[in-house]
Protein backbone atom coordinates (compact mmCIF):
# COMPACT_ATOMS: atom_id res chain seq x y z
CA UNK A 1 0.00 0.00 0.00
CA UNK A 2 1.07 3.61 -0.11
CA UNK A 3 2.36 5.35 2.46
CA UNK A 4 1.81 9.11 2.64
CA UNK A 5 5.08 11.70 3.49
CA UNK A 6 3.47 11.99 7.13
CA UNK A 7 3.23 8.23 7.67
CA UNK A 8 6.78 7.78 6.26
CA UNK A 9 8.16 10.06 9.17
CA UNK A 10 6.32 9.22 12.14
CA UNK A 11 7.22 5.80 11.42
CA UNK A 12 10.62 6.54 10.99
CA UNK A 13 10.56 8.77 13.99
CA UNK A 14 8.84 5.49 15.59
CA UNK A 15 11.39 3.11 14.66
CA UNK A 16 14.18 5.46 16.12
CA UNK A 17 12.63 5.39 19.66
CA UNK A 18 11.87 1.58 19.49
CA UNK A 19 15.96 1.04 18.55
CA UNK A 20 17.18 3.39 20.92
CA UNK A 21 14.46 2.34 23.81
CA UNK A 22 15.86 -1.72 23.10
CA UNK A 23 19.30 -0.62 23.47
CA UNK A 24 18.77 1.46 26.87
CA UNK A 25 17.07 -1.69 28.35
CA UNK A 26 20.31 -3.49 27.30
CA UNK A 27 22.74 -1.70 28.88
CA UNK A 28 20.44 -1.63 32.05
CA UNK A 29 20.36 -5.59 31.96
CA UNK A 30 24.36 -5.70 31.36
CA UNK A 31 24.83 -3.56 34.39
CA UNK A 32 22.67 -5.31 36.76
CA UNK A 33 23.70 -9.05 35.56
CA UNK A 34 26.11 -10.91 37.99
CA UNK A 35 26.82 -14.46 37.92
CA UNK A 36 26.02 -14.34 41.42
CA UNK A 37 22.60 -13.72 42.99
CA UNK A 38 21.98 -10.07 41.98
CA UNK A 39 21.28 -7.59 44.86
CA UNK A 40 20.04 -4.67 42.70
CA UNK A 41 17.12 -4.13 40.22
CA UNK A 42 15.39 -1.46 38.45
CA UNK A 43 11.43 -1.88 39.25
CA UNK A 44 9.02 1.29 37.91
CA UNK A 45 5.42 1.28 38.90
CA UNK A 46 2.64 2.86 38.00
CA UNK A 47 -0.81 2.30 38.81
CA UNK A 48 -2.64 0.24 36.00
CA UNK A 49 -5.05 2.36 34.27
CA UNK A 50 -3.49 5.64 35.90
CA UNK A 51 -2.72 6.59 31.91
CA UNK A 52 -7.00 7.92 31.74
CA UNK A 53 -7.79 10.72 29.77
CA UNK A 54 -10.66 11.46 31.61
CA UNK A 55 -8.98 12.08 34.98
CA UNK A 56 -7.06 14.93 33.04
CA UNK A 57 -10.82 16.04 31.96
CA UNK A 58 -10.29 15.14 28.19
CA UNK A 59 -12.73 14.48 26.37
CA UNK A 60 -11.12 11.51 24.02
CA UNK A 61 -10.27 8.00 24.43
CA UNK A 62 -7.42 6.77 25.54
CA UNK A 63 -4.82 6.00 22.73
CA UNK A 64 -2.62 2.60 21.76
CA UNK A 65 0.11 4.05 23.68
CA UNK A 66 -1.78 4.94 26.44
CA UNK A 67 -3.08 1.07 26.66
CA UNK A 68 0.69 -0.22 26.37
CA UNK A 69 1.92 1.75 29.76
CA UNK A 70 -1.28 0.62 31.51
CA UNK A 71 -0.62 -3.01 30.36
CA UNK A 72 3.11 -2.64 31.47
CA UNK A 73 2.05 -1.93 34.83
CA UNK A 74 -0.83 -4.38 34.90
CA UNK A 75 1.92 -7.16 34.01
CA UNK A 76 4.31 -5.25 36.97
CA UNK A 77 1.55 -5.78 39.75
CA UNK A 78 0.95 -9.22 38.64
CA UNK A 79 4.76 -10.26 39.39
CA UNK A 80 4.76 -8.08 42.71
CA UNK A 81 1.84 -10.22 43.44
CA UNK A 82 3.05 -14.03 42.74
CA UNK A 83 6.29 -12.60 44.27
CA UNK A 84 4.77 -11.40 47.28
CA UNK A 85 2.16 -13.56 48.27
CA UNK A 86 1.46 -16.88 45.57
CA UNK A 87 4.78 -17.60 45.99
CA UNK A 88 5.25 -17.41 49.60
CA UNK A 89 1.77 -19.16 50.78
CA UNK A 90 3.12 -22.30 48.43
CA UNK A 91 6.51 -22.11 50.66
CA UNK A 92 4.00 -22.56 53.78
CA UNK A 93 2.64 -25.17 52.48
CA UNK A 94 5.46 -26.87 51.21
CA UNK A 95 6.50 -26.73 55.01
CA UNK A 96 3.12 -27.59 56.68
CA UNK A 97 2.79 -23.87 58.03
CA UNK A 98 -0.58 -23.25 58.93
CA UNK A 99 -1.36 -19.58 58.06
CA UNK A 100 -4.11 -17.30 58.79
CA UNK A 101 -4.30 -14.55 56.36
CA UNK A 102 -7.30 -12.09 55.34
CA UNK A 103 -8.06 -12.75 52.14
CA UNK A 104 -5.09 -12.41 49.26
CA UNK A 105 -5.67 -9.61 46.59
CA UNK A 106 -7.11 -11.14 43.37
CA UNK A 107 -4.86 -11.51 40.50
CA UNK A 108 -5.33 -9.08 37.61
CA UNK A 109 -5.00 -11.81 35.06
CA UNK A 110 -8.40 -11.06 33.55
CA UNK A 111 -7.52 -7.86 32.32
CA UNK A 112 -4.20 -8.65 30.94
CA UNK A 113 -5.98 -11.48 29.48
CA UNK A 114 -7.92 -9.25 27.42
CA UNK A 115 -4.89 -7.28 26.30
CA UNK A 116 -2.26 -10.61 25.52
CA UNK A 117 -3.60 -13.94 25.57
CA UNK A 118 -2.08 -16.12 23.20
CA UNK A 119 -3.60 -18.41 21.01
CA UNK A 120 -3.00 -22.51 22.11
CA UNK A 121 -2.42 -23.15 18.57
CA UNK A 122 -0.41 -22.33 15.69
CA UNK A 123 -1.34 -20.46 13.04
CA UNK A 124 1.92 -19.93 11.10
CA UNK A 125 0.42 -21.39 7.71
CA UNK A 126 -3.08 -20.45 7.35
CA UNK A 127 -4.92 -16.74 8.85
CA UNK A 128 -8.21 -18.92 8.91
CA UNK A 129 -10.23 -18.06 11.89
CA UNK A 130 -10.35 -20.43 14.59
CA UNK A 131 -12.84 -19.68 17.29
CA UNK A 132 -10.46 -19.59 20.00
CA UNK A 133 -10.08 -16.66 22.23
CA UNK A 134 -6.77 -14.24 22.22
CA UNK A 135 -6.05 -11.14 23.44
CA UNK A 136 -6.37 -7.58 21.38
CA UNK A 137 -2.51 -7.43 20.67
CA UNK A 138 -2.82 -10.57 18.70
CA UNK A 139 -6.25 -9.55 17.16
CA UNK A 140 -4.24 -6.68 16.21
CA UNK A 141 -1.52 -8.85 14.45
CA UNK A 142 -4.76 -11.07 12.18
CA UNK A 143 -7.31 -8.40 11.13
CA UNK A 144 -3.54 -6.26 10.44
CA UNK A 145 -2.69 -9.03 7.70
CA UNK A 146 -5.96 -10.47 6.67
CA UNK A 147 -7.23 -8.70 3.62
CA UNK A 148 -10.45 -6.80 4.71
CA UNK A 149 -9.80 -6.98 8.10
CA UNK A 150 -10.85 -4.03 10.43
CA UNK A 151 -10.62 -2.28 14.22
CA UNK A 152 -14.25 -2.84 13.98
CA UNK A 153 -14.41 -6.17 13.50
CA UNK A 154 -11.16 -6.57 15.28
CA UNK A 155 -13.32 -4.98 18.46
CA UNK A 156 -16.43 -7.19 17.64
CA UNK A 157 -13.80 -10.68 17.93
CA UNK A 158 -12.62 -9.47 21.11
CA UNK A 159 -16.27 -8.35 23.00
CA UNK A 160 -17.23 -11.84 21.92
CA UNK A 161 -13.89 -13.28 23.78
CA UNK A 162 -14.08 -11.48 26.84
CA UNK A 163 -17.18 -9.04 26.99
CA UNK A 164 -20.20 -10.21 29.98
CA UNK A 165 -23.08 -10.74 28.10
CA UNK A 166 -26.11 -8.15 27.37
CA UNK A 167 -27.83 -7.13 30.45
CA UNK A 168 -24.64 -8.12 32.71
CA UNK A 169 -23.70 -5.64 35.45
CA UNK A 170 -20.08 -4.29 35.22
CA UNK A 171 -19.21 -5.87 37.56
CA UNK A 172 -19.14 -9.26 35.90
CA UNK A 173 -16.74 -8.08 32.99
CA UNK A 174 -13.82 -6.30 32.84
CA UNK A 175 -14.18 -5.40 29.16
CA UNK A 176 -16.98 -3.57 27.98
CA UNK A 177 -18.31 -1.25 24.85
CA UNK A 178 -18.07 2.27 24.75
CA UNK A 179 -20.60 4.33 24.24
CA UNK A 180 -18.68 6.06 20.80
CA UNK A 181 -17.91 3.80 18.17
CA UNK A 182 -14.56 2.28 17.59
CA UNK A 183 -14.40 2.36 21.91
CA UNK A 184 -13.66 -0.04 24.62
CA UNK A 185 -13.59 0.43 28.64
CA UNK A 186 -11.16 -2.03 29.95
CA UNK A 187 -11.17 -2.37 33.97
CA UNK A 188 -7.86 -2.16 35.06
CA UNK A 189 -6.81 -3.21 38.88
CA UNK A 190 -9.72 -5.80 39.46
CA UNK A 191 -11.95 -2.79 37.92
CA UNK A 192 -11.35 -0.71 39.98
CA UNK A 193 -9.66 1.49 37.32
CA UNK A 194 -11.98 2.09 34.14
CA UNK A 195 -10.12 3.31 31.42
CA UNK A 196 -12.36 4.22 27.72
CA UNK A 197 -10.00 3.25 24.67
CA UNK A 198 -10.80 4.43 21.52
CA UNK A 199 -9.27 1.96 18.64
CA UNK A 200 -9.25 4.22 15.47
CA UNK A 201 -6.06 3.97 13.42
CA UNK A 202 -4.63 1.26 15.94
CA UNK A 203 -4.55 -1.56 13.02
CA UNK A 204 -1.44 0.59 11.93
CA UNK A 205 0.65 -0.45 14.42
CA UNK A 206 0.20 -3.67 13.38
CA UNK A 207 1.26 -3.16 10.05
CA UNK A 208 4.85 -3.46 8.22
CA UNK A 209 6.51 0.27 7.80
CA UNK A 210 9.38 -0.26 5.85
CA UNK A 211 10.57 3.02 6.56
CA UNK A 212 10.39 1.99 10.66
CA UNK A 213 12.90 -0.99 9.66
CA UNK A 214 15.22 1.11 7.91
CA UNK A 215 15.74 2.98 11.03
CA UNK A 216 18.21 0.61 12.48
CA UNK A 217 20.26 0.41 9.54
CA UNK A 218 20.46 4.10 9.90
CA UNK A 219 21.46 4.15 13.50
CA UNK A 220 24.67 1.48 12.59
CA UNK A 221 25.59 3.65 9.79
CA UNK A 222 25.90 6.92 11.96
CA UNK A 223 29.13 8.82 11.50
CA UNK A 224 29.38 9.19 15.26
CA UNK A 225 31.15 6.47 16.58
CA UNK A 226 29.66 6.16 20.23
CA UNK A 227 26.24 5.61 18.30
CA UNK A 228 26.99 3.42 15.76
CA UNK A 229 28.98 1.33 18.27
CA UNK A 230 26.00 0.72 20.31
CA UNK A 231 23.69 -0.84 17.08
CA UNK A 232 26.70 -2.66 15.08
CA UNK A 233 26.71 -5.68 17.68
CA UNK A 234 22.76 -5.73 17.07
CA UNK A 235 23.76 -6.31 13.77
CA UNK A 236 25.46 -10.10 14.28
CA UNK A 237 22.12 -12.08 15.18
CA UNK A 238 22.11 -11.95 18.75
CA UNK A 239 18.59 -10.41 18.77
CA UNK A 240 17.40 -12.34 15.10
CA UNK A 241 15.10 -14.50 16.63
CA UNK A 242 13.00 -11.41 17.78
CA UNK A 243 13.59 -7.88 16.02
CA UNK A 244 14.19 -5.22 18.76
CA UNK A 245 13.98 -7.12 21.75
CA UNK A 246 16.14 -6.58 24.17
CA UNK A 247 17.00 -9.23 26.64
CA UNK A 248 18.43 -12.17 25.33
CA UNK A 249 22.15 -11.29 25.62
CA UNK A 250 24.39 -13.66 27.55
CA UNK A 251 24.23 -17.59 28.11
CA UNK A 252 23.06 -17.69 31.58
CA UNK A 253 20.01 -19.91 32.56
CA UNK A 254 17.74 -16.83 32.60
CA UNK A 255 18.71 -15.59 29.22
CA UNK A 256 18.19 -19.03 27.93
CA UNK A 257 14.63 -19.30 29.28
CA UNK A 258 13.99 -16.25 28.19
CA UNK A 259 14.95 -17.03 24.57
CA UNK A 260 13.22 -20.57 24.70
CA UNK A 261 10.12 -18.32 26.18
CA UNK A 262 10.56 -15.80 22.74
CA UNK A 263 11.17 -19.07 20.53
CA UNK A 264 7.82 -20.58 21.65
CA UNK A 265 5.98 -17.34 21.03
CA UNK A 266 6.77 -16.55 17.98
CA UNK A 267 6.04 -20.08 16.99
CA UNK A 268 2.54 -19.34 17.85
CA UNK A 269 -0.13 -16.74 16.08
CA UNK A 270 1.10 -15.16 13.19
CA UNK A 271 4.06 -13.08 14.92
CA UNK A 272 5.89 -15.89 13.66
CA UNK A 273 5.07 -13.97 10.01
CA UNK A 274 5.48 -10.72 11.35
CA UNK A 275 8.63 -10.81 13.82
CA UNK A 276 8.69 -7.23 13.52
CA UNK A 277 5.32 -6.18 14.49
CA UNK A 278 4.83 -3.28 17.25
CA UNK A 279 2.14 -5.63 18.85
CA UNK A 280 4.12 -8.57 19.60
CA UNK A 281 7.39 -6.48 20.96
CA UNK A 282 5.04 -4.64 23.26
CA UNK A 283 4.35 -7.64 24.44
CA UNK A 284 7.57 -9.61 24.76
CA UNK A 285 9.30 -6.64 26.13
CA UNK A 286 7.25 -6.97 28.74
């Protein structure tokens, strides 16, 4: 398709933050990895959903990136929580503790759910519709490629994966329609942040850019040394099996779970077409 002059450089610009982002998350790993246990790490929270438009008293939906930070911290709280209680009750009962607690906050999963959830089987060879549900990053990825495919029938798919049905309370959902068209409300936190997304022009970011791709090339071919230097060694494969992600340097056990982790999901869904797609790096870099 044809891409107009605007589209050319705010994917360009777009590709430039997504190298440099990747390569700032590398050199945060490399400085915190030890072959010991580490005693430092870099944690930055946000409340899920906090990224609302309407608590700033706009009137507009919340946009693509808005949905990604909210997501990120979603995915954040989730760890804290199997860190900080799943994982310790199982301890207890490993050791026949008995433990009196008040009841342990609910997992989030639901809503992250709606956002990520992966389809169980593969769909490398065929973008046939199988009526199995997955989250909106990976609706993103089919209705992106299929020919005719749409955010409004991209939105319908995913209401009929996760949406309560008519006449349910809010409370029984944590995905629901907007009153606009092409909108969402997502409850964020158990529900008890509501955040309205509106979905117009999101099936770009699921789309190939070639001028987004030549950005890298661009960055290793910088006259500057100190920036090129950072992007040649991104050059030699050690990221091929996933794009920009960052992550997967090194050949400890982590890294190597990690990569077997990437390997599985890009054998799953179509990413494993589209290894480049904004979707599935939002999600991996997570």
């Amino acid at each position: 398709f044809k891409l107009t002059a605007l589209e050319c450089l705010e994917s360009m610009a777009s590709g430039l933050y997504s190298e440099v982002f990747t390569v700032v998350i590398s050199l945060i790993n490399r400085a915190l990895k030890s072959s010991q246990h580490s005693l430092c790490s870099i944690l930055i929270v946000d409340t899920p959903g906090f990224q609302n438009p309407r608590q700033a008293q706009q009137q507009r939906g919340a946009t693509f990136e808005e949905l990604c930070h909210n997501y990120t911290q979603e995915r954040l709280q989730t760890l804290f929580r199997e860190r900080t209680f799943v994982q310790e009750l199982e301890r207890y009962k490993e050791e026949n503790i008995d433990l009196v607690l008040d009841e342990v906050q609910s997992t989030p999963s639901l809503s992250i759910a709606a956002i990520d959830q992966a389809p169980s089987q593969a769909l490398v060879r065929t973008f046939s519709r199988i009526e199995e549900a997955r989250g909106l990053l990976w609706l993103m990825e089919e209705e992106g490629v299929k020919p005719g495919g749409s955010e409004e029938i991209m939105l319908e798919r995913l209401f009929s994966y996760f949406s309560a049905g008519l006449g349910e309370k809010k409370g029984d959902s944590l995905l629901l329609r907007g009153d606009k068209s092409h909108s969402f409300l997502l409850g964020h936190s158990n529900g008890t942040d509501w955040v309205e997304y509106n979905i117009q022009g999101w099936l770009g970011h699921a789309k190939n850019n070639p001028a987004a791709q030549n950005a890298a090339t661009l960055l290793q071919d910088s006259q500057k040394k100190n920036i090129s230097g950072l992007f040649l060694s991104r050059s030699s494969g050690a990221t091929v099996l996933s794009g920009s992600i960052a992550g997967l340097e090194g050949s400890s056990q982590l890294a190597l779970r990690r990569a077997t982790s990437m390997r599985k999901t890009f054998t799953t869904g179509v990413a494993a077409v589209k290894k480049r797609s904004h979707c599935i790096q939002v999600k991996l870099q997570v």
